[in-house]
Protein backbone atom coordinates (compact mmCIF):
# COMPACT_ATOMS: atom_id res chain seq x y z
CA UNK A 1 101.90 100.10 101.61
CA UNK A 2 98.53 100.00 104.14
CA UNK A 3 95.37 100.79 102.90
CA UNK A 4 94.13 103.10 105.68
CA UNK A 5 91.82 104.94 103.92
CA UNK A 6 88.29 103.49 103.70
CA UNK A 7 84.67 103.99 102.55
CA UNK A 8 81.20 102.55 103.14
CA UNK A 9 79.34 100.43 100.70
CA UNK A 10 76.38 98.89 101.38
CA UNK A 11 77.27 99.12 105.13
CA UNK A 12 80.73 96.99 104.23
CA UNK A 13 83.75 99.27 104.92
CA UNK A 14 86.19 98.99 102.23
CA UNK A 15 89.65 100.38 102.54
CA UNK A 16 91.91 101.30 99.48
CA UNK A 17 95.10 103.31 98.83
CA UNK A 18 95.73 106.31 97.19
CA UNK A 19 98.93 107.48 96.00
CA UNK A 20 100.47 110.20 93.39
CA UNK A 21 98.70 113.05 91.39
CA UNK A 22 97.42 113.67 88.20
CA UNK A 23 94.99 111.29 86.10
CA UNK A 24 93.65 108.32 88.14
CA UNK A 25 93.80 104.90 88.10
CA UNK A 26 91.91 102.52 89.66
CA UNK A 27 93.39 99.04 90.35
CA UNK A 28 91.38 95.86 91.12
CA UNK A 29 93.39 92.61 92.11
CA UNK A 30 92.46 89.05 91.49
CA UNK A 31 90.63 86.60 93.34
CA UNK A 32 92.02 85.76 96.99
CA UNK A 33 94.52 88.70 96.55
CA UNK A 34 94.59 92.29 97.70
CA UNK A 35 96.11 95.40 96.88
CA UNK A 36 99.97 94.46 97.54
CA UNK A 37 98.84 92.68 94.48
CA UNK A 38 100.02 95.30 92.22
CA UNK A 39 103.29 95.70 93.88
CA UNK A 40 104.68 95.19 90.50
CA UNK A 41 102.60 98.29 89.32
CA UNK A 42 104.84 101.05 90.70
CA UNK A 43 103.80 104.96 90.44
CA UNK A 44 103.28 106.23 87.16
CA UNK A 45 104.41 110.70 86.91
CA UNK A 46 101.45 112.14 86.04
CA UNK A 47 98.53 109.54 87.87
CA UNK A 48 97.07 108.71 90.77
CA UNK A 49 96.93 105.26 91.67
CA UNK A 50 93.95 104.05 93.88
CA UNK A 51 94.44 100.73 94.59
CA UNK A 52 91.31 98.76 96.31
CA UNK A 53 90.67 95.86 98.77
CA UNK A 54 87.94 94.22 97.54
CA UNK A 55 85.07 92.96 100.11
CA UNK A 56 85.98 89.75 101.52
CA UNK A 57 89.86 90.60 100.78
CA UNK A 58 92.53 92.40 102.32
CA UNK A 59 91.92 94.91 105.08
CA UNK A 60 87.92 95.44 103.71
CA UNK A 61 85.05 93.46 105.64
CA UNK A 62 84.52 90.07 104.98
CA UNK A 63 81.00 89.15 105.10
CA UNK A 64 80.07 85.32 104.69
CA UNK A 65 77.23 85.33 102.71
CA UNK A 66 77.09 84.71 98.69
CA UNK A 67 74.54 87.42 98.88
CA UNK A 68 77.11 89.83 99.98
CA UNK A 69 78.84 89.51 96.95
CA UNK A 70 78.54 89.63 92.91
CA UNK A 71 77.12 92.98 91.58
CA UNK A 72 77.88 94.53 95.12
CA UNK A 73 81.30 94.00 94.20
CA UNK A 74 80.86 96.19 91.06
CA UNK A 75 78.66 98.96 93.28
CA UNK A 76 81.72 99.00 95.41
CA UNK A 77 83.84 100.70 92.68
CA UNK A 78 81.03 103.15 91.70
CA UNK A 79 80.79 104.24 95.37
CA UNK A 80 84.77 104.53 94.97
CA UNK A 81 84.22 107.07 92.39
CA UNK A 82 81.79 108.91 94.78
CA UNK A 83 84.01 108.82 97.44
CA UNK A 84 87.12 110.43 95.75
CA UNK A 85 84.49 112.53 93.53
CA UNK A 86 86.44 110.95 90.66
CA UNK A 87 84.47 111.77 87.27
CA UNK A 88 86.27 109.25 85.09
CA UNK A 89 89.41 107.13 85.42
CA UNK A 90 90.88 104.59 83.77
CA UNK A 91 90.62 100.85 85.14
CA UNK A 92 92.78 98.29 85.26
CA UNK A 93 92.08 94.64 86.64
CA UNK A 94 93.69 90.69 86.44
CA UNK A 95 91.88 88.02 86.87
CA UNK A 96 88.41 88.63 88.71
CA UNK A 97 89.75 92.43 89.08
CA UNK A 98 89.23 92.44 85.14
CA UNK A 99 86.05 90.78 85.23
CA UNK A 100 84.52 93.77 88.05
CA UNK A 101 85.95 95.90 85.68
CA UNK A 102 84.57 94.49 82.87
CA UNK A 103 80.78 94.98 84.20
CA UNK A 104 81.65 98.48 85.50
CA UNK A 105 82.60 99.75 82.39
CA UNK A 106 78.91 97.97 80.67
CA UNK A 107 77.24 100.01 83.07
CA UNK A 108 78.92 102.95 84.17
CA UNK A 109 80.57 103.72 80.71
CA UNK A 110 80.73 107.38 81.15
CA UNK A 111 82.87 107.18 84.38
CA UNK A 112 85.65 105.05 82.38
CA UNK A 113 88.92 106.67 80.39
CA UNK A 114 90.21 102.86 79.18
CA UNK A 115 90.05 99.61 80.28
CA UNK A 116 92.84 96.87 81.01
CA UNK A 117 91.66 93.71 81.68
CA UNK A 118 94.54 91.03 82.51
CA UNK A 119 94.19 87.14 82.83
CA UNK A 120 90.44 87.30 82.35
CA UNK A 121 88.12 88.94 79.86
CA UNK A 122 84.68 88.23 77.94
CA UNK A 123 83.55 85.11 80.55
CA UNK A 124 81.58 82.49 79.49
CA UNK A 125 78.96 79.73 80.97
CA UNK A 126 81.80 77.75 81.36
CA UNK A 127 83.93 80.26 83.46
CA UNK A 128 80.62 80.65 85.80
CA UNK A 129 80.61 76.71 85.94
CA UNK A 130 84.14 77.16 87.22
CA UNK A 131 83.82 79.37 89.69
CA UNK A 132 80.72 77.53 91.15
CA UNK A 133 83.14 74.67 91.38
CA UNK A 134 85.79 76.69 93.23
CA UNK A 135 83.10 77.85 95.70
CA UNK A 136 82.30 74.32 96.60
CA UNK A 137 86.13 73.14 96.84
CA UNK A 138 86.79 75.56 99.26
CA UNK A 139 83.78 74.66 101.48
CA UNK A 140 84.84 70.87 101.25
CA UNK A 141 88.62 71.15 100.94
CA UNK A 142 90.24 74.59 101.83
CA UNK A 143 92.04 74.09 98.46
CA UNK A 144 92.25 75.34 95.06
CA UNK A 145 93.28 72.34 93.77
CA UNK A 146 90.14 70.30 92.40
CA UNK A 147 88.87 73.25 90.51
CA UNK A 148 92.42 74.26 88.85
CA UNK A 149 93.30 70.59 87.51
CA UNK A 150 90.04 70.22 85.77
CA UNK A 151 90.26 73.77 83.88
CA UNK A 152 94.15 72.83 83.15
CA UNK A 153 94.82 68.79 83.49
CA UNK A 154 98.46 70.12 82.89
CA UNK A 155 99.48 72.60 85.20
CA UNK A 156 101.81 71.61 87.56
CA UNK A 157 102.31 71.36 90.52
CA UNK A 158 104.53 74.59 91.65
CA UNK A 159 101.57 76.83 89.51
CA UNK A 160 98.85 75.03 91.82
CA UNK A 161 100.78 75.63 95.40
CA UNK A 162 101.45 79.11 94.19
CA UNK A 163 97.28 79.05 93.62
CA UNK A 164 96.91 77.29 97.31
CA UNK A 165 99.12 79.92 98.79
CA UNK A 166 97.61 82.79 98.13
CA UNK A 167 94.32 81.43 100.64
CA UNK A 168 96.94 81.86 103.33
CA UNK A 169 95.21 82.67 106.55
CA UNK A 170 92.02 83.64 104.53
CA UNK A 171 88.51 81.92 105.92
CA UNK A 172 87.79 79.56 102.79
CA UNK A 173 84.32 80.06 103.78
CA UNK A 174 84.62 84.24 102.83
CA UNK A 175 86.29 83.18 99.21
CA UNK A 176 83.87 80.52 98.89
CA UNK A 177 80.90 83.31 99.18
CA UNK A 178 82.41 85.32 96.76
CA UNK A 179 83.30 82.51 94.27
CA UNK A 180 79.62 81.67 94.77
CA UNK A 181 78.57 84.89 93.57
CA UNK A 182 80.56 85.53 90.20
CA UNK A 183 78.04 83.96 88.24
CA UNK A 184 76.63 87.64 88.22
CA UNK A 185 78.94 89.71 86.97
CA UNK A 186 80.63 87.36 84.10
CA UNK A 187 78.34 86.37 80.82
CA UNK A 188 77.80 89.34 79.70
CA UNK A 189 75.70 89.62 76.28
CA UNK A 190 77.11 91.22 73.02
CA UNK A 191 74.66 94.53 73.85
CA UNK A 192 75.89 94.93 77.40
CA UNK A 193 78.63 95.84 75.12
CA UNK A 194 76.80 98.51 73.09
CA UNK A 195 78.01 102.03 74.84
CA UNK A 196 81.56 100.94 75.34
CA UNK A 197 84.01 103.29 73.25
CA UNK A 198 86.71 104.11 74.89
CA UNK A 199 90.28 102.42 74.53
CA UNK A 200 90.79 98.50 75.74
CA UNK A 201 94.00 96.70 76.06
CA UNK A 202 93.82 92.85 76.87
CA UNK A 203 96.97 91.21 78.34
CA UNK A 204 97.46 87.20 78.43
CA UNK A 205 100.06 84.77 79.66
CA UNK A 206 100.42 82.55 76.74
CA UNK A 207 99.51 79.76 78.44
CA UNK A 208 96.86 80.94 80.57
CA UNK A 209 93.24 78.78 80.32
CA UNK A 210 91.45 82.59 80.30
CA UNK A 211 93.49 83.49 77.10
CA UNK A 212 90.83 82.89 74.81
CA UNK A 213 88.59 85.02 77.02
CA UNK A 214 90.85 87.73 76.90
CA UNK A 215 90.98 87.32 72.73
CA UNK A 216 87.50 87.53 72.55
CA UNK A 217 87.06 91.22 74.02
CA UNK A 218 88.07 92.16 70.21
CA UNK A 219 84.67 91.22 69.30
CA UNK A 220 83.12 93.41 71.78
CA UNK A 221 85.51 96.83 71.85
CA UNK A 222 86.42 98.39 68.40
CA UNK A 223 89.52 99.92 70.04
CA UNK A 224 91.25 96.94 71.01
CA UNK A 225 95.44 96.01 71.65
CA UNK A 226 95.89 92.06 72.65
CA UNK A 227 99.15 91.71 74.20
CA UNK A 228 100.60 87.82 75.28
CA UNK A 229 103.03 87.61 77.50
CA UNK A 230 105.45 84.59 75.87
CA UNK A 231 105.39 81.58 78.21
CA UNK A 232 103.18 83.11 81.05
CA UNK A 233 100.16 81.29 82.75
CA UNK A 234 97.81 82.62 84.71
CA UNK A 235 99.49 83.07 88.16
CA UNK A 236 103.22 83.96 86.37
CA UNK A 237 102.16 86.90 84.14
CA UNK A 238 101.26 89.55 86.23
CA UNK A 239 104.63 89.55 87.84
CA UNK A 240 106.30 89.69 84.00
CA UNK A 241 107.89 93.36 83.49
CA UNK A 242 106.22 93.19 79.81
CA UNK A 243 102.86 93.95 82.01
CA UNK A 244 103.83 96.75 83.41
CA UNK A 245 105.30 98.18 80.66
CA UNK A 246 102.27 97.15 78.23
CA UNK A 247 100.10 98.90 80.92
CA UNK A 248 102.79 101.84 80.94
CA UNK A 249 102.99 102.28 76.94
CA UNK A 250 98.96 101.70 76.82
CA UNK A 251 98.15 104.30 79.01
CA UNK A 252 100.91 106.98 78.05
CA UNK A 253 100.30 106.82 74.64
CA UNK A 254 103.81 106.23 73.81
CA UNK A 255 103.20 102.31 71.96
C-alpha cells in the first residue's frame, strides 16, 4: 500500500493512507518505521484506517533538525484530524507511535474515542535518557546497538540486527533529530492525565524493557485492559496475531 495522499504541517508535507469506511482509526508506527508497519493490522468492516508517515519517516519530509521534531510530531496528528475533518477517532500506536499518542490524547482529549498504546506507555526520565542516547549513537555509529544493550544487557543478537535493520537506507542523521527531540513529548505528569476518560488498552511483549511503562498507564486511565503477549519483546510483539486480535476484540466490543 502507498501513501499518496498528503497534508501540510508546519510547512512539512506528510503523506498517510486511508482505507475502508465507517469509524476511524488512526495508526502511528514506531520509531524508524512507517506505515507498512501495520501490515499486520488488516481492514477492520465497519472503520476507516488512516495510517500515517510520520515526519522524518516513510514517504513524509525529513527535516534534519531536532527542532523539527517533538511536539510538532504531536501537531502533525491534530492537523490530520483537520485535514480529514475527523471529529474524534480512536488511536492506536507501538512504540514511539504510542508515546505521540499518548500526548495527543493529554491535550486534545475531546478528539479521541480510545487509546491503544503498544510497546511503550507512561515514559519516564529514564526513557528520555534513552532516547538522548540513541540520538547520539546514531550520529557516531549509524547503529542501534549501544543504546539497546544498555536498556537490555540480554537481548540478543538476532532482536538487535532486527533493531539495526529497520535504519535501512534511512539518513541516521534524520532519526537522530527525532530521537533528539522525544524528551518532549514523554514524562508526562499525573495531571496531564486529568481529562482523559475514554477507554485505554495497553499491550506488552512479556519481555519487552517498556513493559513496566505500559503497566503503569493503570495509574493514569480508570478504564484500563493490560494485555502481555507471552514471550514477546519489543521488536517480536507487534507481529504476534494476539495483537491484532486484542486490538480487534478492544475496539469491537466483543472481549
Amino acid at each position: 500500500m502507498t501513501v499518496e495522499k498528503s497534508f501540510l504541517s508546519d510547512d512539512i508535507t506528510i503523506r498517510y493512507s486511508d482505507t475502508g469506511a465507517g469509524t476511524p482509526i488512526v495508526l502511528i508506527h514506531g520509531f524508524s518505521a512507517n506505515h507498512e508497519m501495520w501490515s499486520v493490522f488488516p481492514d477492520l468492516e465497519g472503520f476507516r484506517l488512516i495510517k500515517i508517515d510520520c515526519r522524518g519517516h516513510g514517504a513524509s519530509d525529513k527535516p534534519t533538525n531536532a527542532s523539527d521534531y517533538g511536539m510538532k510530531m504531536v501537531e502533525d496528528v491534530r492537523c490530520l484530524f483537520d485535514e480529514l475533518q475527523i471529529s474524534q477517532a480512536h488511536l492506536v500506536g507501538y512504540s514511539m507511535g504510542a508515546e505521540i499518542s499518548i500526548q495527543f490524547t493529554t491535550l486534545y482529549p475531546g478528539l479521541v474515542l480510545s487509546l491503544t498504546a503498544g510497546g511503550s506507555g507512561w515514559s519516564q526520565n529514564i526513557d528520555a535518557g534513552n532516547y538522548n542516547m540513541l540520538s547520539r549513537s546514531l550520529i557516531e555509529t549509524g547503529s542501534f546497538e549501544s543504546v539497546m544493550r544498555g536498556m537490555s544487557p540480554d537481548m540478543s543478537d538476532e532482536a538487535i540486527a532486527l533493531a539495526n535493520s529497520l535504519i535501512g537506507g534511512q539518513d541516521p542523521v534524520v532519526l537522530a533529530a527525532v530521537a533528539g527531540a522525544m524528551h518532549q513529548i514523554i514524562c508526562l505528569s499525573h495531571d496531564a492525565f486529568s481529562n482523559c476518560h475514554f477507554p485505554v488498552l495497553g499491550i506488552s511483549g512479556e519481555l519487552d524493557p517498556e513493559r513496566g511503562n505500559v503497566e503503569r498507564l493503570a495509574e493514569v486511565f480508570p478504564d484500563f485492559t493490560l494485555r502481555i503477549i507471552g514471550e514477546a519483546d519489543h521488536m517480536s510483539a507487534l507481529s504476534e496475531p494476539l495483537f491484532y486480535e486484542s486490538v480487534k476484540k478492544f475496539l469491537t466490543g466483543s472481549e
